[in-house]
PDB file of N, CA and C in Angstrom:
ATOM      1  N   UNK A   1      -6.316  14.469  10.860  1.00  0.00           N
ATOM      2  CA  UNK A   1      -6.128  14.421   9.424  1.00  0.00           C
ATOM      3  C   UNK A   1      -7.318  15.146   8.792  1.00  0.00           C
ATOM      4  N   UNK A   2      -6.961  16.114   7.610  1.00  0.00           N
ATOM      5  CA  UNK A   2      -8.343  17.174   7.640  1.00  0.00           C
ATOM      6  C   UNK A   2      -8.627  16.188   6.134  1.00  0.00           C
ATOM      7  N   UNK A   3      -9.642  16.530   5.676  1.00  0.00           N
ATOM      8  CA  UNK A   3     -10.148  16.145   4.140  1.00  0.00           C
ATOM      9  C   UNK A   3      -9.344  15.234   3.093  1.00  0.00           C
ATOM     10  N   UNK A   4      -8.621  17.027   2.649  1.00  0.00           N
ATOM     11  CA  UNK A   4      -7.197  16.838   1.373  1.00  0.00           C
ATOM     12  C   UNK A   4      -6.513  15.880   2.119  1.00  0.00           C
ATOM     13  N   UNK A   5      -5.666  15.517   2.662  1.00  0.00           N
ATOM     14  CA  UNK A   5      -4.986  14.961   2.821  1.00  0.00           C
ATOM     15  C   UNK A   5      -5.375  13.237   3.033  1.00  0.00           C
ATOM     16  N   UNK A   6      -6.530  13.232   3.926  1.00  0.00           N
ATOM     17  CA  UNK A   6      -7.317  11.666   3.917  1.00  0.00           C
ATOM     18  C   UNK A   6      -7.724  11.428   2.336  1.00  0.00           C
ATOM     19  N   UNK A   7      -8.039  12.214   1.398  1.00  0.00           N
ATOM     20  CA  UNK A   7      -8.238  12.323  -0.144  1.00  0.00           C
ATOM     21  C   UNK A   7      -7.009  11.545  -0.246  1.00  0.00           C
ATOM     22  N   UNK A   8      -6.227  12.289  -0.911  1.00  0.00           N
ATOM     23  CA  UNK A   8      -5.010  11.698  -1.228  1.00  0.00           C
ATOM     24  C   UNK A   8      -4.395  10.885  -0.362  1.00  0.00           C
ATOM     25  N   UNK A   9      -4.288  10.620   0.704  1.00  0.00           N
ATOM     26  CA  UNK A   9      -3.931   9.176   1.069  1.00  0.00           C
ATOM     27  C   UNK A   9      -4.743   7.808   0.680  1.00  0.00           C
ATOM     28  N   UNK A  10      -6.047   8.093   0.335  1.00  0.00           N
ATOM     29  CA  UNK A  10      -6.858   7.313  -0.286  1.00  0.00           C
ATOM     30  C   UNK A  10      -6.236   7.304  -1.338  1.00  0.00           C
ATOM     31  N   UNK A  11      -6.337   8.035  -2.423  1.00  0.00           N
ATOM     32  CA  UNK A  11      -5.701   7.833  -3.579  1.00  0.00           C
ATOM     33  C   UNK A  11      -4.469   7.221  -3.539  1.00  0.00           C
ATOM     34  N   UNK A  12      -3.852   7.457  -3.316  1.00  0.00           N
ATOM     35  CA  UNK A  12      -2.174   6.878  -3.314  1.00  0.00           C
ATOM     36  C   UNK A  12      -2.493   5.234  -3.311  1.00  0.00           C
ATOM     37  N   UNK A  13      -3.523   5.013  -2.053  1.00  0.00           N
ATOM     38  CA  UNK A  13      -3.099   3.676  -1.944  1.00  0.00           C
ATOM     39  C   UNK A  13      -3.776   2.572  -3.024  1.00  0.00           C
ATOM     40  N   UNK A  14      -5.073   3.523  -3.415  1.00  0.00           N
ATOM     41  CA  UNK A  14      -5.621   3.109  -4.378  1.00  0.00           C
ATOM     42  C   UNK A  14      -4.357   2.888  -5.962  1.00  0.00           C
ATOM     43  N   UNK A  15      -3.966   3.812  -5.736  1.00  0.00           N
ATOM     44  CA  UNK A  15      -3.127   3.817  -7.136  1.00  0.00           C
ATOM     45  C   UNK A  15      -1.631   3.059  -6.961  1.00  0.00           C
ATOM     46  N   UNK A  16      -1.119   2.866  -5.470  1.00  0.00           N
ATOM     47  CA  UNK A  16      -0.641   1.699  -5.420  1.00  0.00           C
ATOM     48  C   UNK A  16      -0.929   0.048  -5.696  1.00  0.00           C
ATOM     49  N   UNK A  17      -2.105  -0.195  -5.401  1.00  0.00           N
ATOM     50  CA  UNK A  17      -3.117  -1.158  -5.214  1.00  0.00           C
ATOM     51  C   UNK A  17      -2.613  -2.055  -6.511  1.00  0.00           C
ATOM     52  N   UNK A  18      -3.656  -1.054  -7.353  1.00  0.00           N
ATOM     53  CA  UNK A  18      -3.641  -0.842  -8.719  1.00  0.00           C
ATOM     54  C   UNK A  18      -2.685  -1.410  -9.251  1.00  0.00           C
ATOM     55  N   UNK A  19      -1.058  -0.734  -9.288  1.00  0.00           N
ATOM     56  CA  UNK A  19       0.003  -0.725 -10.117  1.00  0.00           C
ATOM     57  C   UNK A  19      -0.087  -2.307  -9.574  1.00  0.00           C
ATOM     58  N   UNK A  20       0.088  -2.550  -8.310  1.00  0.00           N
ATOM     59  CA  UNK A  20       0.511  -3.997  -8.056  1.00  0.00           C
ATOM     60  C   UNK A  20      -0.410  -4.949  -8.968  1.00  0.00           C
ATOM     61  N   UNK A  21      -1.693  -4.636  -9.224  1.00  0.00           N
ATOM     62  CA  UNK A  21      -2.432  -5.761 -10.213  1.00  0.00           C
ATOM     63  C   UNK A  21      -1.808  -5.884 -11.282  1.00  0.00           C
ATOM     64  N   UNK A  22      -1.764  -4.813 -11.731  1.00  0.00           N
ATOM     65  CA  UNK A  22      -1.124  -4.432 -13.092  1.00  0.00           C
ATOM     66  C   UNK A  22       0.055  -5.087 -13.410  1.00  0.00           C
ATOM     67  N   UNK A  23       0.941  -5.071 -12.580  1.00  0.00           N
ATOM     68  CA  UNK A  23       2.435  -5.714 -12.703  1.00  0.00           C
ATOM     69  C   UNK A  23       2.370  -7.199 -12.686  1.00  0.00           C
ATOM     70  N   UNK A  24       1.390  -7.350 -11.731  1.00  0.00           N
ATOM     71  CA  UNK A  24       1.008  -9.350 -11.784  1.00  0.00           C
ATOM     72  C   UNK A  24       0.043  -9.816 -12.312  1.00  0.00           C
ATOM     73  N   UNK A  25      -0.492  -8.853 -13.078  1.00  0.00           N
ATOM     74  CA  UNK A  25      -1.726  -9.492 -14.074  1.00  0.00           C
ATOM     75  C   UNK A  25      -2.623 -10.184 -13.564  1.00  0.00           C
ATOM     76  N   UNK A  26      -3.150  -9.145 -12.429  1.00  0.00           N
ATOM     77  CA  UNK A  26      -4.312  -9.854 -11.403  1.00  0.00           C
ATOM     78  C   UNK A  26      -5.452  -9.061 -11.841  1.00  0.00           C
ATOM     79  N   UNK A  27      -6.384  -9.213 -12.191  1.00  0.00           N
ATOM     80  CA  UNK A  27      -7.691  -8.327 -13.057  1.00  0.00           C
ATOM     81  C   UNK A  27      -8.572  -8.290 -11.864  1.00  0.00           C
ATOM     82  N   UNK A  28      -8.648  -9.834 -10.996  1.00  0.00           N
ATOM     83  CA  UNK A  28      -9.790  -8.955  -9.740  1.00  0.00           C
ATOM     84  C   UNK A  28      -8.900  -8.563  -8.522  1.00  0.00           C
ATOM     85  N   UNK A  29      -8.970  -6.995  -8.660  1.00  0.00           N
ATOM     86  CA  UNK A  29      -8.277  -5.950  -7.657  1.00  0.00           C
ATOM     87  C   UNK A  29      -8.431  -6.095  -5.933  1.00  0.00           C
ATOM     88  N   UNK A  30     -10.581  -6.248  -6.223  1.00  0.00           N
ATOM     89  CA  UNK A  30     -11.052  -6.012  -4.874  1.00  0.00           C
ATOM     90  C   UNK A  30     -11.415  -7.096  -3.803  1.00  0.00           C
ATOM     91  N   UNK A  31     -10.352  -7.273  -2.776  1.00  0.00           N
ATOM     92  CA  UNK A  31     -10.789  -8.507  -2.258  1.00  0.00           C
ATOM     93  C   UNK A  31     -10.701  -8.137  -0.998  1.00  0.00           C
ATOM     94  N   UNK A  32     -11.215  -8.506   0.265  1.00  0.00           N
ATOM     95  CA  UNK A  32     -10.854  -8.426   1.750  1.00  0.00           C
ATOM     96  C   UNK A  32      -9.884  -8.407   1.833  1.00  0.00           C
ATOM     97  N   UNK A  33      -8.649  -8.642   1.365  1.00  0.00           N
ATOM     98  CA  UNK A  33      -7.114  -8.597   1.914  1.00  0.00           C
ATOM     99  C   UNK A  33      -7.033  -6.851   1.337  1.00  0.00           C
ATOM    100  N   UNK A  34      -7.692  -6.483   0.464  1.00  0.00           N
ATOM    101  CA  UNK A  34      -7.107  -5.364  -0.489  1.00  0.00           C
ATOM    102  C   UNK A  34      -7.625  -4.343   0.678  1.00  0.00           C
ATOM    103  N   UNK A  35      -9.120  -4.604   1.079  1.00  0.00           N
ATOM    104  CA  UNK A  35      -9.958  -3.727   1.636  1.00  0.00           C
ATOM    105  C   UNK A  35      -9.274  -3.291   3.403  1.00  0.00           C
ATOM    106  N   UNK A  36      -8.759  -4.651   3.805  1.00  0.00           N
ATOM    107  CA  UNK A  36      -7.858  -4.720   4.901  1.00  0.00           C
ATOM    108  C   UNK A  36      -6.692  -3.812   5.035  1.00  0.00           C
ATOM    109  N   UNK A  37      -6.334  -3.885   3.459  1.00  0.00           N
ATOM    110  CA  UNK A  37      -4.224  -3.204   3.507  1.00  0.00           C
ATOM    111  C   UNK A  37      -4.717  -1.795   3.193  1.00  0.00           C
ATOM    112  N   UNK A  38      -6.094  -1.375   2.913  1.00  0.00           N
ATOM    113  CA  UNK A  38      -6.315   0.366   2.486  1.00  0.00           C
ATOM    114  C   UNK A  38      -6.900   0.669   3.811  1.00  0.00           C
ATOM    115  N   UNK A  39      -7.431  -0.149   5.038  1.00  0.00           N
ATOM    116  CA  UNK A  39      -7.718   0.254   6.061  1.00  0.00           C
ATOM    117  C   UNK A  39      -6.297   0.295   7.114  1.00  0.00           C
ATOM    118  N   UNK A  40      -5.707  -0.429   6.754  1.00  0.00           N
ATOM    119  CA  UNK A  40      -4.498  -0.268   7.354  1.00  0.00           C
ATOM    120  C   UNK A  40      -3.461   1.104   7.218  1.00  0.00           C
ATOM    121  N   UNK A  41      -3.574   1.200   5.880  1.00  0.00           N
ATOM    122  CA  UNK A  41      -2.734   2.582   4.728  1.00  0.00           C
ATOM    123  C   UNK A  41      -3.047   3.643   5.714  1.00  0.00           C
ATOM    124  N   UNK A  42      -4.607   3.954   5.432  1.00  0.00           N
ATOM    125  CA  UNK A  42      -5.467   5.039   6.002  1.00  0.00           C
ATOM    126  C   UNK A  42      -5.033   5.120   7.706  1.00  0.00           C
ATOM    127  N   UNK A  43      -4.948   4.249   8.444  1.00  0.00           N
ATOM    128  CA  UNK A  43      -4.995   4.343   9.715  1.00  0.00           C
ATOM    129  C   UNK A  43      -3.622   4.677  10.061  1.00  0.00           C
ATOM    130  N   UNK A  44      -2.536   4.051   9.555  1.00  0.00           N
ATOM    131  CA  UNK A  44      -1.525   4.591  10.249  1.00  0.00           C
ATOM    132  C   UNK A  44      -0.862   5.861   9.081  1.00  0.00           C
ATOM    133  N   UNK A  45      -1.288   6.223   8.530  1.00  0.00           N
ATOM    134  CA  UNK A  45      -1.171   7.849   8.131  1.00  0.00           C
ATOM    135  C   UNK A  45      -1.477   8.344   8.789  1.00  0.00           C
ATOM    136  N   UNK A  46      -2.438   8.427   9.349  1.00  0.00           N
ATOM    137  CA  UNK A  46      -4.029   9.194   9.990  1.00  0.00           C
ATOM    138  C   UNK A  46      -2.743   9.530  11.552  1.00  0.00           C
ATOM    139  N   UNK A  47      -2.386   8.258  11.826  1.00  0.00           N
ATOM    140  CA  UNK A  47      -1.502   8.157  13.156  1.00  0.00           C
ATOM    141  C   UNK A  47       0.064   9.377  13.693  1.00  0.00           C
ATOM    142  N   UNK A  48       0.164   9.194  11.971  1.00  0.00           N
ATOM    143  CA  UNK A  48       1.638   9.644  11.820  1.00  0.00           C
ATOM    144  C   UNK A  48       1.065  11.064  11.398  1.00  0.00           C
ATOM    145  N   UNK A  49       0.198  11.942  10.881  1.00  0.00           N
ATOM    146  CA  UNK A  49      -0.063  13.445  10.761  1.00  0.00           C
ATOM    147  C   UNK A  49      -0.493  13.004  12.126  1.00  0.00           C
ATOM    148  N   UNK A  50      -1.523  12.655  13.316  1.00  0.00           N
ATOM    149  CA  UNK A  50      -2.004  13.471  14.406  1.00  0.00           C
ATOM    150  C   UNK A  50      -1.452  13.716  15.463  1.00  0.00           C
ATOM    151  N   UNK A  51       0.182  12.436  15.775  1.00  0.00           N
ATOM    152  CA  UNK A  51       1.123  12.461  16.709  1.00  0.00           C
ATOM    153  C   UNK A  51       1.883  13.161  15.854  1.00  0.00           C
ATOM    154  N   UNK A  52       2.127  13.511  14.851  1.00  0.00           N
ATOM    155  CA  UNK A  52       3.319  14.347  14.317  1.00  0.00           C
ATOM    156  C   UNK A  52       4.589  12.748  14.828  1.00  0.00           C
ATOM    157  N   UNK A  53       4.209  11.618  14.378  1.00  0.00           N
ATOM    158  CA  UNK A  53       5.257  10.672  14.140  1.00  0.00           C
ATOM    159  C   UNK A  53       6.375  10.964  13.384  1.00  0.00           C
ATOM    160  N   UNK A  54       7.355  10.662  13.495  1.00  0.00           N
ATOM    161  CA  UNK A  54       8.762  10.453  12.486  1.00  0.00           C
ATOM    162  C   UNK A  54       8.007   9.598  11.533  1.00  0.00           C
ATOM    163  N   UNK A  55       8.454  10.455  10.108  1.00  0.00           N
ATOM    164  CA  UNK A  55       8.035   9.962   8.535  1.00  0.00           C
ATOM    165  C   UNK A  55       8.402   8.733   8.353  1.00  0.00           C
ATOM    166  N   UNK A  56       9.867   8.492   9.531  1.00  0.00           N
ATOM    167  CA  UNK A  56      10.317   7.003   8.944  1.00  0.00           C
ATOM    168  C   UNK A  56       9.402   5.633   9.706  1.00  0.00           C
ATOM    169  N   UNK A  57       8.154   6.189  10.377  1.00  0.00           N
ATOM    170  CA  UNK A  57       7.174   5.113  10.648  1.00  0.00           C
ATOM    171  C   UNK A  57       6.425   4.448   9.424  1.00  0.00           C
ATOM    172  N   UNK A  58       6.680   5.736   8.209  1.00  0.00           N
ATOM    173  CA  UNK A  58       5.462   5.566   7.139  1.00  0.00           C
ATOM    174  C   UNK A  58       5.864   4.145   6.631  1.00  0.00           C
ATOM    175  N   UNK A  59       7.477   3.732   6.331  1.00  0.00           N
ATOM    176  CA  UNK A  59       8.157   2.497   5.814  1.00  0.00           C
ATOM    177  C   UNK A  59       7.504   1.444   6.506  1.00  0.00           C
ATOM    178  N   UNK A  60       6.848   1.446   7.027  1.00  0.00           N
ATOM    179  CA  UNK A  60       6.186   0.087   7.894  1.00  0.00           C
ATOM    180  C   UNK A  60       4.900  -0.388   6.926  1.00  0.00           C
ATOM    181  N   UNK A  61       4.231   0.625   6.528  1.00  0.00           N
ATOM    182  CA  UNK A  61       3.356   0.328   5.221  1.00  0.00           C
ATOM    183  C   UNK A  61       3.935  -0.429   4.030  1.00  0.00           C
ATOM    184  N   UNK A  62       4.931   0.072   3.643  1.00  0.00           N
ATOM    185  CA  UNK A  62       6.020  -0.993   2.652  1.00  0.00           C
ATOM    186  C   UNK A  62       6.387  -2.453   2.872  1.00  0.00           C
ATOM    187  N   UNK A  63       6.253  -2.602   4.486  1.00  0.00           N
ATOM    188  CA  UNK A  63       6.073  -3.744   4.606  1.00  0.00           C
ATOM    189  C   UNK A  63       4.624  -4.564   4.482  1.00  0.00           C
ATOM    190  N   UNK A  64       3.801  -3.782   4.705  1.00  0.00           N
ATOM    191  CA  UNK A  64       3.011  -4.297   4.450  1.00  0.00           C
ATOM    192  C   UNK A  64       1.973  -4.206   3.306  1.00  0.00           C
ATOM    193  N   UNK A  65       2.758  -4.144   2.267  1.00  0.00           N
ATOM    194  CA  UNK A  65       2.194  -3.891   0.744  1.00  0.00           C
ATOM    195  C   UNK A  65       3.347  -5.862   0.301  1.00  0.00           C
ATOM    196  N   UNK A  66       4.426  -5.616   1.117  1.00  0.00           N
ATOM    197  CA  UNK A  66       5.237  -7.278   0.439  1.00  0.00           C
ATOM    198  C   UNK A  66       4.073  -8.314   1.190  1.00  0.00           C
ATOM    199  N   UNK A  67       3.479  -7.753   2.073  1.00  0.00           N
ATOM    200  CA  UNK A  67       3.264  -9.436   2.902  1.00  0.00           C
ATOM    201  C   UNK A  67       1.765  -9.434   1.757  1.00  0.00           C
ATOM    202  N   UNK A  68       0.904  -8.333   1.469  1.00  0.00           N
ATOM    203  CA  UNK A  68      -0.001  -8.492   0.893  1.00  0.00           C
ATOM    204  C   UNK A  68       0.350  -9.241  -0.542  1.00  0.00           C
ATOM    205  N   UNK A  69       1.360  -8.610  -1.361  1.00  0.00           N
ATOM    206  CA  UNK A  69       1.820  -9.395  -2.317  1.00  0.00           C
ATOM    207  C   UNK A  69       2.162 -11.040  -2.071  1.00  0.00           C
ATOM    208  N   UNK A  70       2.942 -11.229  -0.824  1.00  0.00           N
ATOM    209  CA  UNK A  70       2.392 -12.770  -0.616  1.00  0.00           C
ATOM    210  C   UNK A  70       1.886 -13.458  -0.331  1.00  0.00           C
ATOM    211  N   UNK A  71       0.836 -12.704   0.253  1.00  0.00           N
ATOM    212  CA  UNK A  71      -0.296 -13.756   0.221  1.00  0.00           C
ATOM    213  C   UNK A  71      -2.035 -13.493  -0.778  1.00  0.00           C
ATOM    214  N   UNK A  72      -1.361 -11.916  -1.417  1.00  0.00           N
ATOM    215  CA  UNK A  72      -2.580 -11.901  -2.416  1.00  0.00           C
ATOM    216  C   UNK A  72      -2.310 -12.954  -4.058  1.00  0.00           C
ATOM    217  N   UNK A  73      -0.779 -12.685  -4.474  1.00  0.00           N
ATOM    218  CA  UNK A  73      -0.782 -13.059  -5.561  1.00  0.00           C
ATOM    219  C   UNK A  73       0.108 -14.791  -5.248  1.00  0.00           C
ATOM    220  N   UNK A  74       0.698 -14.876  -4.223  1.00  0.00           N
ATOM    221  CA  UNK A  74       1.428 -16.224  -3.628  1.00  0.00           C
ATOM    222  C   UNK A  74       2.932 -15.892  -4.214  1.00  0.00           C
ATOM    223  N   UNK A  75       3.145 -14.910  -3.733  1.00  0.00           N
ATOM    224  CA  UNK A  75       5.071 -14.638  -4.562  1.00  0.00           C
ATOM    225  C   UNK A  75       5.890 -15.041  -3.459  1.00  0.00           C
ATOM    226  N   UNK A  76       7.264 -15.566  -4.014  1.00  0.00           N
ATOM    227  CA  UNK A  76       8.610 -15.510  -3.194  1.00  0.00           C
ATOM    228  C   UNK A  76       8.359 -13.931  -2.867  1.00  0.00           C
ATOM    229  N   UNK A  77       9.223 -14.097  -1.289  1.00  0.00           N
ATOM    230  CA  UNK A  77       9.464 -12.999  -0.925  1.00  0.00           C
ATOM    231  C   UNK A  77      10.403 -11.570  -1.470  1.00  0.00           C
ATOM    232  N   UNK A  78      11.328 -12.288  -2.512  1.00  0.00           N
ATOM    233  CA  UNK A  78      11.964 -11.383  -3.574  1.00  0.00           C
ATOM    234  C   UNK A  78      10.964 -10.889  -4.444  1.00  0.00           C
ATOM    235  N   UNK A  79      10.423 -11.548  -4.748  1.00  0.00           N
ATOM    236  CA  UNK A  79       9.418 -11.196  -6.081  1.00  0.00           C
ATOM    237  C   UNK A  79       8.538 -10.252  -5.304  1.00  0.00           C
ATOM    238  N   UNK A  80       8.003 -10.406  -4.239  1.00  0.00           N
ATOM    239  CA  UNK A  80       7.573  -9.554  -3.526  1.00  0.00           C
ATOM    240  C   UNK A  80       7.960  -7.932  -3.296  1.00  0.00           C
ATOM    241  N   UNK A  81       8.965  -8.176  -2.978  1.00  0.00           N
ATOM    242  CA  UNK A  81       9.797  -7.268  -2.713  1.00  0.00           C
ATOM    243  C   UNK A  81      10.200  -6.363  -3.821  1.00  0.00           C
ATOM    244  N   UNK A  82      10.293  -7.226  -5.046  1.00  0.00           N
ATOM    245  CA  UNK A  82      10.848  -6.375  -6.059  1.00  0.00           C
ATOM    246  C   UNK A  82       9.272  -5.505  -6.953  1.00  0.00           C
ATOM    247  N   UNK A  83       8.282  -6.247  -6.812  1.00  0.00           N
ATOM    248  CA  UNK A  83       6.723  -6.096  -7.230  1.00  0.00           C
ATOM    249  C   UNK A  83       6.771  -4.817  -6.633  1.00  0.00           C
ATOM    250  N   UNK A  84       6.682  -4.335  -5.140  1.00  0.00           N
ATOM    251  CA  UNK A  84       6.475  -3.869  -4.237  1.00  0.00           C
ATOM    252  C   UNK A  84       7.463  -2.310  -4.919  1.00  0.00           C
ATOM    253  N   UNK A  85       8.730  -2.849  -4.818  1.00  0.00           N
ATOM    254  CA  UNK A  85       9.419  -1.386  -5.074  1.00  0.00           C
ATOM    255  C   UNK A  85       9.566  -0.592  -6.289  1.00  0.00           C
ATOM    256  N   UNK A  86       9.074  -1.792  -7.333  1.00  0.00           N
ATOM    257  CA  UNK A  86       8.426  -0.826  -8.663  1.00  0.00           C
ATOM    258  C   UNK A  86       7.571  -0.425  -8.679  1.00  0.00           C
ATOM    259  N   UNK A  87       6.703  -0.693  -8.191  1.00  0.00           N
ATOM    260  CA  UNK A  87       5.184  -0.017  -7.533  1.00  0.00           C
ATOM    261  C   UNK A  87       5.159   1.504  -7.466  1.00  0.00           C
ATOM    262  N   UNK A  88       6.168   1.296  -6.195  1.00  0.00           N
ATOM    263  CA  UNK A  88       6.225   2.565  -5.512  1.00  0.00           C
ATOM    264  C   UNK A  88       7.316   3.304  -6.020  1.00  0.00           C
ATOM    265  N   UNK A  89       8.035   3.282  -7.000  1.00  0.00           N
ATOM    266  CA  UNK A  89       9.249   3.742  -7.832  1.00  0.00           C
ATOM    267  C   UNK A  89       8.147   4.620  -8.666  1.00  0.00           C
ATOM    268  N   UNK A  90       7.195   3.669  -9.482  1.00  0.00           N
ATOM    269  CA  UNK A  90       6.403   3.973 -10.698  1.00  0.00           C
ATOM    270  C   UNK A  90       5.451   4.876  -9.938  1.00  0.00           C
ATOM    271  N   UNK A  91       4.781   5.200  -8.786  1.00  0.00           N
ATOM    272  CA  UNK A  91       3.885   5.656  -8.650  1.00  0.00           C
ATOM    273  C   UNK A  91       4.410   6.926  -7.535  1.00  0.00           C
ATOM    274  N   UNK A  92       5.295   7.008  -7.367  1.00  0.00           N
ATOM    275  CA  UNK A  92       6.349   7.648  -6.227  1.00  0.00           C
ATOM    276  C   UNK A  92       6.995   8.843  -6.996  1.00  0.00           C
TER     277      UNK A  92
END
């Protein structure tokens, strides 16, 4: 993964992050779970450009943006789910 691209995968997830506070009216953003799900973001991108993975591995991150929603903000798994895909609707 060269620079630009680790850039903007940073960003993205940052600005995913984000939207999710925003939508649940969570004001403190930065917590070990947050710092955990952007080390996670970063790593399996990083995975999927250096094996040249199938894109449809990237959806595994989507899952794990709902589990963070339930256990960062404590949502039903719908609410989760639905948090999750306006997120990435709005920022997508």
């Amino acid at each position: 993964m060269d620079i630009m691209s680790g850039t903007i995968f940073l960003l993205e997830s940052f600005s995913i992050i984000l939207c999710l506070h925003i939508i649940f009216k969570e004001k403190n953003w930065f917590h070990i779970i947050t710092l955990l799900l952007i080390i996670v973001y970063m790593v399996l991108f990083g995975l999927i450009n250096i094996y040249n993975l199938n894109k449809a591995y990237s959806l595994i991150i989507y899952m794990c943006f709902i589990v963070y929603c339930r256990i960062k903000f404590k949502l039903s798994f719908f609410k989760a789910v639905a948090g999750t895909v306006l997120c990435v609707s709005i920022i997508l």
